[in-house]
N, C-alpha and C. Protein backbone atom coordinates (compact mmCIF):
# COMPACT_ATOMS: atom_id res chain seq x y z
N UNK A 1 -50.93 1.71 28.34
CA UNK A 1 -49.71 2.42 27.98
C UNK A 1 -50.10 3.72 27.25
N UNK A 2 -49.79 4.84 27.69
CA UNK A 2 -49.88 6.09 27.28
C UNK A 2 -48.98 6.09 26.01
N UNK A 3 -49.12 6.56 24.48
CA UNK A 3 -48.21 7.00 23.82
C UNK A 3 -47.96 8.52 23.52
N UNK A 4 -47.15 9.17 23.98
CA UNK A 4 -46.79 10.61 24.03
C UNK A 4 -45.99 11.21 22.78
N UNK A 5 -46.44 11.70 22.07
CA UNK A 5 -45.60 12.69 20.72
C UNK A 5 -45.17 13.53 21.41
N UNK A 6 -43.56 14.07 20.62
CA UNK A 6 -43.53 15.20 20.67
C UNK A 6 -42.96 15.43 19.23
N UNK A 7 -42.90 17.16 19.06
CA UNK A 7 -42.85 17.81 18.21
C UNK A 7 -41.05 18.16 18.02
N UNK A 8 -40.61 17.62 16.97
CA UNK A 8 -38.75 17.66 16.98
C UNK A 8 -38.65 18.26 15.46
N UNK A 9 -36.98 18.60 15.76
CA UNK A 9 -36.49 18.45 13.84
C UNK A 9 -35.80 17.43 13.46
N UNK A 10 -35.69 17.04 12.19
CA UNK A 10 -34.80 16.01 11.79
C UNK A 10 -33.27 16.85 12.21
N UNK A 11 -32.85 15.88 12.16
CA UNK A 11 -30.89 16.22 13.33
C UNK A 11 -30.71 16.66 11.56
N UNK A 12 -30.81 16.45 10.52
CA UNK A 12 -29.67 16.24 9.16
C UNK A 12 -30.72 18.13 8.22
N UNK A 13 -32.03 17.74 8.12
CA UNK A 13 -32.26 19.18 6.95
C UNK A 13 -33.29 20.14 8.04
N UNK A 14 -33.35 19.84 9.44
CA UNK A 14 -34.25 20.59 9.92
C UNK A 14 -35.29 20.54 9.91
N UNK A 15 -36.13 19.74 9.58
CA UNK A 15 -37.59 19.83 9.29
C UNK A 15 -38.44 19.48 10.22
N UNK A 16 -39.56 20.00 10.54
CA UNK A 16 -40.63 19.74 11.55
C UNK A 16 -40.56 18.08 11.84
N UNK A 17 -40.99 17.16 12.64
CA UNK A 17 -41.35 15.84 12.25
C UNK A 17 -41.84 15.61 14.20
N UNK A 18 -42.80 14.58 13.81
CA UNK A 18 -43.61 14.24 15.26
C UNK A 18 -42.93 12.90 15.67
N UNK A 19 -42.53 12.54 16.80
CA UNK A 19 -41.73 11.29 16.96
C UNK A 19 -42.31 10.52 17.94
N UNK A 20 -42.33 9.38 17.83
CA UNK A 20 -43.26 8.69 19.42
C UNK A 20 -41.45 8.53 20.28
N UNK A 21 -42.86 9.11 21.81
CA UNK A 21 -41.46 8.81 22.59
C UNK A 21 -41.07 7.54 23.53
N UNK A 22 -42.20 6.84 23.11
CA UNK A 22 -42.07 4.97 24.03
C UNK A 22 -41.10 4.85 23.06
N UNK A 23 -41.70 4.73 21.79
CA UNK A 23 -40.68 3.35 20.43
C UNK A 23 -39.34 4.23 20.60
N UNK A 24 -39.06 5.24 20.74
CA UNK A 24 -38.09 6.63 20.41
C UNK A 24 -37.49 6.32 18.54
N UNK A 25 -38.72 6.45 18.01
CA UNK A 25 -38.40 6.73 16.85
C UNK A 25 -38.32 8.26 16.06
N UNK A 26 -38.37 7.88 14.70
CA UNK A 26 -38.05 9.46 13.86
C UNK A 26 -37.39 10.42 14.63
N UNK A 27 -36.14 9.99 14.39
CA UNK A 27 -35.24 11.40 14.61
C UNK A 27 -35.23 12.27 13.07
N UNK A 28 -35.50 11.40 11.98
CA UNK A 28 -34.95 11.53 10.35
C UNK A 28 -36.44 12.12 9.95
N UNK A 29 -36.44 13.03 9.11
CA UNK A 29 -37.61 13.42 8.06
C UNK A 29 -37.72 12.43 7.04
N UNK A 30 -36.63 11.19 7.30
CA UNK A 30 -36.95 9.91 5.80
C UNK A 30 -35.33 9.23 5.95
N UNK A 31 -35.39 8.19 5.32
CA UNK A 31 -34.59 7.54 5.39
C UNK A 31 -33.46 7.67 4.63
N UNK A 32 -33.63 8.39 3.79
CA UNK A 32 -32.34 9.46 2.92
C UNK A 32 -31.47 10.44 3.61
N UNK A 33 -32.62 11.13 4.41
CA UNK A 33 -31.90 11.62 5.64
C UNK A 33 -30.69 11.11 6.45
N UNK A 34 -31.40 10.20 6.93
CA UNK A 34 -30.84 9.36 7.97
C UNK A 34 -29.43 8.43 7.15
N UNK A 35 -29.63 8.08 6.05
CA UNK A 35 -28.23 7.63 5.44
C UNK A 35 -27.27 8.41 5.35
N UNK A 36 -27.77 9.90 4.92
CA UNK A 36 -27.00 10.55 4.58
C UNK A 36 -26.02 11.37 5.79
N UNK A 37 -27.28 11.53 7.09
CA UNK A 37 -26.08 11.94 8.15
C UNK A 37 -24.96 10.51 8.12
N UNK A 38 -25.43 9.42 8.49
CA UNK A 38 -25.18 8.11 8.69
C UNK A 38 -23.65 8.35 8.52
N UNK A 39 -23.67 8.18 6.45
CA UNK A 39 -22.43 8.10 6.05
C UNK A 39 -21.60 9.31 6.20
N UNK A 40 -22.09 10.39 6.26
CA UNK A 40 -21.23 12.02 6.42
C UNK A 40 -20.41 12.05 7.73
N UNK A 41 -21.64 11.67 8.42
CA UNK A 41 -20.82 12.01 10.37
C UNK A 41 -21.07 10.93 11.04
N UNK A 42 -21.31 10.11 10.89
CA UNK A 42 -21.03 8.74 12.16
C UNK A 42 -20.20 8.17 11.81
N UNK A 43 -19.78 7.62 9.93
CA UNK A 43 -19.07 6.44 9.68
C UNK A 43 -18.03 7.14 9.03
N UNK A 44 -17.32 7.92 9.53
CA UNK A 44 -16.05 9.10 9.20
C UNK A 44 -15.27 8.58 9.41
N UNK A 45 -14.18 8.14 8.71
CA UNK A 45 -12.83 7.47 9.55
C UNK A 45 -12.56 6.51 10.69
N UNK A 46 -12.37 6.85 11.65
CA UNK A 46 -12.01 6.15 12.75
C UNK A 46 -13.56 5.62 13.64
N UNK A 47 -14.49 6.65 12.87
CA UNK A 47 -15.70 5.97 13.73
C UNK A 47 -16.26 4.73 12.40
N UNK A 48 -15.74 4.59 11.67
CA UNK A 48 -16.10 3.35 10.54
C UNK A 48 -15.76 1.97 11.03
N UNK A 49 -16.63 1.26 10.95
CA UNK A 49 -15.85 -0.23 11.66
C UNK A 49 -15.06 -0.93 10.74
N UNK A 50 -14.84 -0.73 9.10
CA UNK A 50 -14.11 -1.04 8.30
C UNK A 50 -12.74 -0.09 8.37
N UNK A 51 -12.67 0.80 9.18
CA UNK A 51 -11.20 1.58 9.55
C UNK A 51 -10.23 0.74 10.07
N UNK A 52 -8.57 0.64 9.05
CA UNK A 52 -7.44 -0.19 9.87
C UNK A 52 -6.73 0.74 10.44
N UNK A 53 -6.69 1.96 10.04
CA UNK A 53 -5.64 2.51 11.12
C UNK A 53 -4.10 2.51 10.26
N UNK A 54 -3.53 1.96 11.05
CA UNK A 54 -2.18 2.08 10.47
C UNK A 54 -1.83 1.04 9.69
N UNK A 55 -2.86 -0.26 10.02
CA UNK A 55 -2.70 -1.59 9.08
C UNK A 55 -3.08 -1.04 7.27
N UNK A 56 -3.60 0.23 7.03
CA UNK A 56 -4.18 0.41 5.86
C UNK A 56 -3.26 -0.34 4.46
N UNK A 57 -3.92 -1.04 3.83
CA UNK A 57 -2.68 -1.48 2.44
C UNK A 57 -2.33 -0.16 1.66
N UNK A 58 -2.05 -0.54 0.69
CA UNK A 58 -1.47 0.17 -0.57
C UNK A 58 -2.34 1.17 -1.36
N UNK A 59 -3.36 0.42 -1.68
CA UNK A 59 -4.70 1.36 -2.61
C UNK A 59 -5.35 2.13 -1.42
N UNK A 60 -5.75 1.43 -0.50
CA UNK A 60 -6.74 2.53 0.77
C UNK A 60 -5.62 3.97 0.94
N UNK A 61 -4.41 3.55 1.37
CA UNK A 61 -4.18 4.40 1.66
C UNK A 61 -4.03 5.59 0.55
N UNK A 62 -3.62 5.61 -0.77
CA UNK A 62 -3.93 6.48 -1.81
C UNK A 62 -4.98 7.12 -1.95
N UNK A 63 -5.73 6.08 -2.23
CA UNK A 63 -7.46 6.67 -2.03
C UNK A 63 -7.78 7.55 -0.93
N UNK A 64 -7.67 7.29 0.78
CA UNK A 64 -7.33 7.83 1.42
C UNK A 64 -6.26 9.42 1.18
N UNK A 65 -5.42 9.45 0.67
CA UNK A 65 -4.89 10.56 0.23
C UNK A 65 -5.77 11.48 -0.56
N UNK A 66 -5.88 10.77 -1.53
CA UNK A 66 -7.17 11.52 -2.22
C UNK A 66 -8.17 12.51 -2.22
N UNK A 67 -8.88 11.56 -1.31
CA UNK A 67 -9.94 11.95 -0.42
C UNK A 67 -9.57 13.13 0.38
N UNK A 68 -8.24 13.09 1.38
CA UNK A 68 -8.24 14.01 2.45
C UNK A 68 -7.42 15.33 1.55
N UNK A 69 -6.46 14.99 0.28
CA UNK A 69 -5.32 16.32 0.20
C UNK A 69 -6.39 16.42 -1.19
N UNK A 70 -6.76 15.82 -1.99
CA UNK A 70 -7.48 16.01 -3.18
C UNK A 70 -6.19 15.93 -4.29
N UNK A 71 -7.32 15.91 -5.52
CA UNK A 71 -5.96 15.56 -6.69
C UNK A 71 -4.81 17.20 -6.88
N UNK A 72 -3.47 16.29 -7.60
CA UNK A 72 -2.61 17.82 -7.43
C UNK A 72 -3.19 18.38 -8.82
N UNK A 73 -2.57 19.65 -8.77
CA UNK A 73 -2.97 20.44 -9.85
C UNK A 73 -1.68 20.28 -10.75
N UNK A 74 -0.66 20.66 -10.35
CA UNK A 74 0.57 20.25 -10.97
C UNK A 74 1.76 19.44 -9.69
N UNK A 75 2.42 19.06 -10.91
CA UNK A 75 3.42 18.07 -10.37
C UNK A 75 4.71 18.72 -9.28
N UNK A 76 5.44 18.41 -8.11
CA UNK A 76 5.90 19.34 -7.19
C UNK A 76 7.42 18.79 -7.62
N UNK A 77 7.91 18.27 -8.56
CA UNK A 77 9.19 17.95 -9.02
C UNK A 77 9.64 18.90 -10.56
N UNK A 78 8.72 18.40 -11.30
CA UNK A 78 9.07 19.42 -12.60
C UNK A 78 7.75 20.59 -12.84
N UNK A 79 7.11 20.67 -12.49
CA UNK A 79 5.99 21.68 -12.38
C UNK A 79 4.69 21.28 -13.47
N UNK A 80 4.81 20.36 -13.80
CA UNK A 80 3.82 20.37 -15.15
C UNK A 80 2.31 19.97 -14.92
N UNK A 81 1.83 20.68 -15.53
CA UNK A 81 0.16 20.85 -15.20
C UNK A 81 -0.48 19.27 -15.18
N UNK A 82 -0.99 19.18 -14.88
CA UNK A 82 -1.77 17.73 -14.73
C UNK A 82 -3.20 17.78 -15.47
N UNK A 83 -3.44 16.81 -16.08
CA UNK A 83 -4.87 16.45 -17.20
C UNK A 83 -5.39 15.31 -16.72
N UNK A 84 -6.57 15.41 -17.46
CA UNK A 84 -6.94 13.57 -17.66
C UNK A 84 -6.67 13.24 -18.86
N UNK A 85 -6.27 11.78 -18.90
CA UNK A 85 -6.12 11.17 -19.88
C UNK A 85 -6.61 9.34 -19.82
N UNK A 86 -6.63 8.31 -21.42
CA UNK A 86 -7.51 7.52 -21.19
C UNK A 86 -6.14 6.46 -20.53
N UNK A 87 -6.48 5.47 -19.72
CA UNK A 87 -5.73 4.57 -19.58
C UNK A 87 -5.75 3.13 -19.89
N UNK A 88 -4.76 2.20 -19.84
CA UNK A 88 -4.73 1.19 -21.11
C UNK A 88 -6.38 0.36 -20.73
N UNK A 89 -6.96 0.16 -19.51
CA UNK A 89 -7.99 -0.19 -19.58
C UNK A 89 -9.21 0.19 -19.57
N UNK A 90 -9.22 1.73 -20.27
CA UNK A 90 -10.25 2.33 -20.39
C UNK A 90 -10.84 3.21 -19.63
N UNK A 91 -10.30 3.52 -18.05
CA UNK A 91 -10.50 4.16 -17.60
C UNK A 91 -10.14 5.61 -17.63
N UNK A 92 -10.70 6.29 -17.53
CA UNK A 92 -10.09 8.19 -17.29
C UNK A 92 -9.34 8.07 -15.80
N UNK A 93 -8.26 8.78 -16.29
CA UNK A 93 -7.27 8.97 -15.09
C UNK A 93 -6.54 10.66 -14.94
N UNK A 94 -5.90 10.55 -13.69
CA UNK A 94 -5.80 12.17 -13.96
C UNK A 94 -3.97 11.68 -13.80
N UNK A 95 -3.35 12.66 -14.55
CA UNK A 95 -1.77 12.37 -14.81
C UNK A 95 -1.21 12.78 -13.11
N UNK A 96 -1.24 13.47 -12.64
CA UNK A 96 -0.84 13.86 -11.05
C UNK A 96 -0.81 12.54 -10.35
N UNK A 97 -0.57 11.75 -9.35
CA UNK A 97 -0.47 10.50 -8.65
C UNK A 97 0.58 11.09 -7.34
N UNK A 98 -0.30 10.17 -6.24
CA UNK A 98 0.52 10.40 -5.06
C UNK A 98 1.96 9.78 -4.67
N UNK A 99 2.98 9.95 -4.49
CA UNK A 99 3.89 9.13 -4.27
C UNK A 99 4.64 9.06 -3.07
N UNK A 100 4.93 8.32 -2.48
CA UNK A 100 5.48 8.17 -0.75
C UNK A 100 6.85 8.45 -1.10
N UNK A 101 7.68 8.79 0.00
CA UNK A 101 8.98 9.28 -0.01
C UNK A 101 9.40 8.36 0.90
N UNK A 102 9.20 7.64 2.01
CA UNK A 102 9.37 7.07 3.04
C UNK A 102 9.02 5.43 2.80
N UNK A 103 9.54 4.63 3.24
CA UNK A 103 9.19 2.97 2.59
C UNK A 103 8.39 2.79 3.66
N UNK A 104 7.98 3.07 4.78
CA UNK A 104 6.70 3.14 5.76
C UNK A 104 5.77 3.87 5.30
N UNK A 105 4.61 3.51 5.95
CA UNK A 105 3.55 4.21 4.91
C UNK A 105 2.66 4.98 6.16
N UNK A 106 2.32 5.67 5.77
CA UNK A 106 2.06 6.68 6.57
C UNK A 106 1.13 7.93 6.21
N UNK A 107 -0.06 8.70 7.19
CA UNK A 107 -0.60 9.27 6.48
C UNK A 107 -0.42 10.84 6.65
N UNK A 108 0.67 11.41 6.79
CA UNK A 108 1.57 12.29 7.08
C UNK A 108 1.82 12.94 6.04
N UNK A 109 1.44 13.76 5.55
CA UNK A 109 1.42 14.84 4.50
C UNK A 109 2.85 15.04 3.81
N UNK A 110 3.88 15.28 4.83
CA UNK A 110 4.73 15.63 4.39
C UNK A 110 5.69 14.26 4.09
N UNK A 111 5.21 13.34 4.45
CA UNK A 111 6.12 12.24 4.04
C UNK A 111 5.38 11.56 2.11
N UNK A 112 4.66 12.20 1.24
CA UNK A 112 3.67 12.51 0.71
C UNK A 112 4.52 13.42 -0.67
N UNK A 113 4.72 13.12 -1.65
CA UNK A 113 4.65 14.06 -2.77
C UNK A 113 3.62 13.70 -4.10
N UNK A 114 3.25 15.14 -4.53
CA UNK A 114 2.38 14.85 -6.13
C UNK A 114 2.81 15.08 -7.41
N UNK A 115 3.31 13.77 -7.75
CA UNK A 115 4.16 14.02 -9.07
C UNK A 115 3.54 13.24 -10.41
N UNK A 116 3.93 13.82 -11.12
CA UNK A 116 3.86 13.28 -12.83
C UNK A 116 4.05 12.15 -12.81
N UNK A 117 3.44 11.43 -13.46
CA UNK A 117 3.71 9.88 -13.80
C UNK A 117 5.49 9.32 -14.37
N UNK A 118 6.31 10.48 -15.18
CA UNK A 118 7.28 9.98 -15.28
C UNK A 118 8.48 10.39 -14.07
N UNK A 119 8.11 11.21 -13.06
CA UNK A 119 9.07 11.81 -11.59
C UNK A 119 8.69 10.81 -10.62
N UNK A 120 7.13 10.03 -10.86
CA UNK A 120 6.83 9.03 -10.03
C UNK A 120 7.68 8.28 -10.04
N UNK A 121 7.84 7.31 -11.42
CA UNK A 121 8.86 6.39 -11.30
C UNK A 121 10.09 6.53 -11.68
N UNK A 122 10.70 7.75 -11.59
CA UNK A 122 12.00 8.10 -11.93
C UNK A 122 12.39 7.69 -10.19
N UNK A 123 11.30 8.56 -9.23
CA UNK A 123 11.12 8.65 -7.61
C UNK A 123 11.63 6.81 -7.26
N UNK A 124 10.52 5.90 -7.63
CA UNK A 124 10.04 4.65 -7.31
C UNK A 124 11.59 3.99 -7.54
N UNK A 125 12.19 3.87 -8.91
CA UNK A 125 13.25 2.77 -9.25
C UNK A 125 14.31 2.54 -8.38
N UNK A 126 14.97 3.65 -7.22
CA UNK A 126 15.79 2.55 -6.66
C UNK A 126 15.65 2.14 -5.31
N UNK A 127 13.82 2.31 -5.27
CA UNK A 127 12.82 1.50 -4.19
C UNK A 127 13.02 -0.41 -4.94
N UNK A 128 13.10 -0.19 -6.15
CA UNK A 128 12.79 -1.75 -6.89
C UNK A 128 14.21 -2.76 -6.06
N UNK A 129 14.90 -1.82 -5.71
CA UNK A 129 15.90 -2.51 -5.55
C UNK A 129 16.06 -3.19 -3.74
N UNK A 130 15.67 -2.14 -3.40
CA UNK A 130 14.65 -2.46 -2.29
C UNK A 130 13.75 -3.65 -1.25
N UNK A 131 13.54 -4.10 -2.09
CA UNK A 131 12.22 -4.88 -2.50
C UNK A 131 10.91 -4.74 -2.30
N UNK A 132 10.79 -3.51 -3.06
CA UNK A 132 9.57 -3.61 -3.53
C UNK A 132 8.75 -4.43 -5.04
N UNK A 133 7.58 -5.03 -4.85
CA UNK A 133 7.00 -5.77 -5.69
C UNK A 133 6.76 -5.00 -6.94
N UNK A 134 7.50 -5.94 -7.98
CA UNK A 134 7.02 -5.16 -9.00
C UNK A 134 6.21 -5.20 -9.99
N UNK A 135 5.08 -5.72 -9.39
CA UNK A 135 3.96 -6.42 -10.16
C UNK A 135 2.52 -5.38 -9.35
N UNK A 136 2.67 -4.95 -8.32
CA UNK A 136 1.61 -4.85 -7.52
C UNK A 136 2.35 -3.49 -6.41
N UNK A 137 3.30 -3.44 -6.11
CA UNK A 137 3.97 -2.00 -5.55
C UNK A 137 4.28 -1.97 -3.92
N UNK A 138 3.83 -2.81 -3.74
CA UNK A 138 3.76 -3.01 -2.05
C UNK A 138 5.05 -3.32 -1.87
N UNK A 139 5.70 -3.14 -0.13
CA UNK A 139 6.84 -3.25 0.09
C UNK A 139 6.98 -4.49 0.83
């Protein structure tokens, strides 16, 4: 069996690297590399095998918000600037929070507002009536 190199770059920082082409290994200059395209561009959303789609619960999908619109700067009901502050269990939190307008959940921007913690649930209360849970928030 002949083993044949050739001369490639890593797909992720560019770098020189020699790869055998029987095994078809080293595409990566290292394995940091290779995680790091990994998690950036293969396991993106819908190519993630932990992706539900439209099944998403309650927290993903926030987080999800998060992630894609980023935190607000100020609130889009009374205008007030948004901080961090500590919360009852110690965590740092930022006062801005996403809040749905629609009792379907959805990842639709405009069905989507960023309000103050007290327009949130001024927003939320006559969802309670609703039935939504009021221990946990889900509908």
């Amino acid at each position: 069996m002949v083993i044949m190199n050739k001369l490639s770059n890593c797909k992720r920082c560019n770098k020189k690297l020699i790869w055998n082409i029987n095994k078809r290994q080293k595409f990566y200059c290292s394995s940091i590399c290779w995680a790091l395209y990994r998690n950036k561009v293969l396991f993106r959303q819908k190519n993630n095998p932990a992706w539900r789609g439209d099944k998403v619960k309650y927290q993903g999908l926030h987080a999800w918000m998060v992630s894609k619109y980023g935190r607000g700067k100020k609130c889009e009901k009374c205008n007030k600037k948004g901080f961090y502050y500590t919360g009852k269990t110690g965590r740092k939190r930022w006062s801005i929070e996403w809040a749905q307008l629609k009792e379907k959940s959805s990842r639709d921007r405009k069905d989507w507002l960023q309000l103050c913690k007290k327009c949130h649930v001024q927003l939320d209360q006559p969802w309670k009536k609703r039935g939504r849970c009021p221990t946990c928030g889900r509908f």
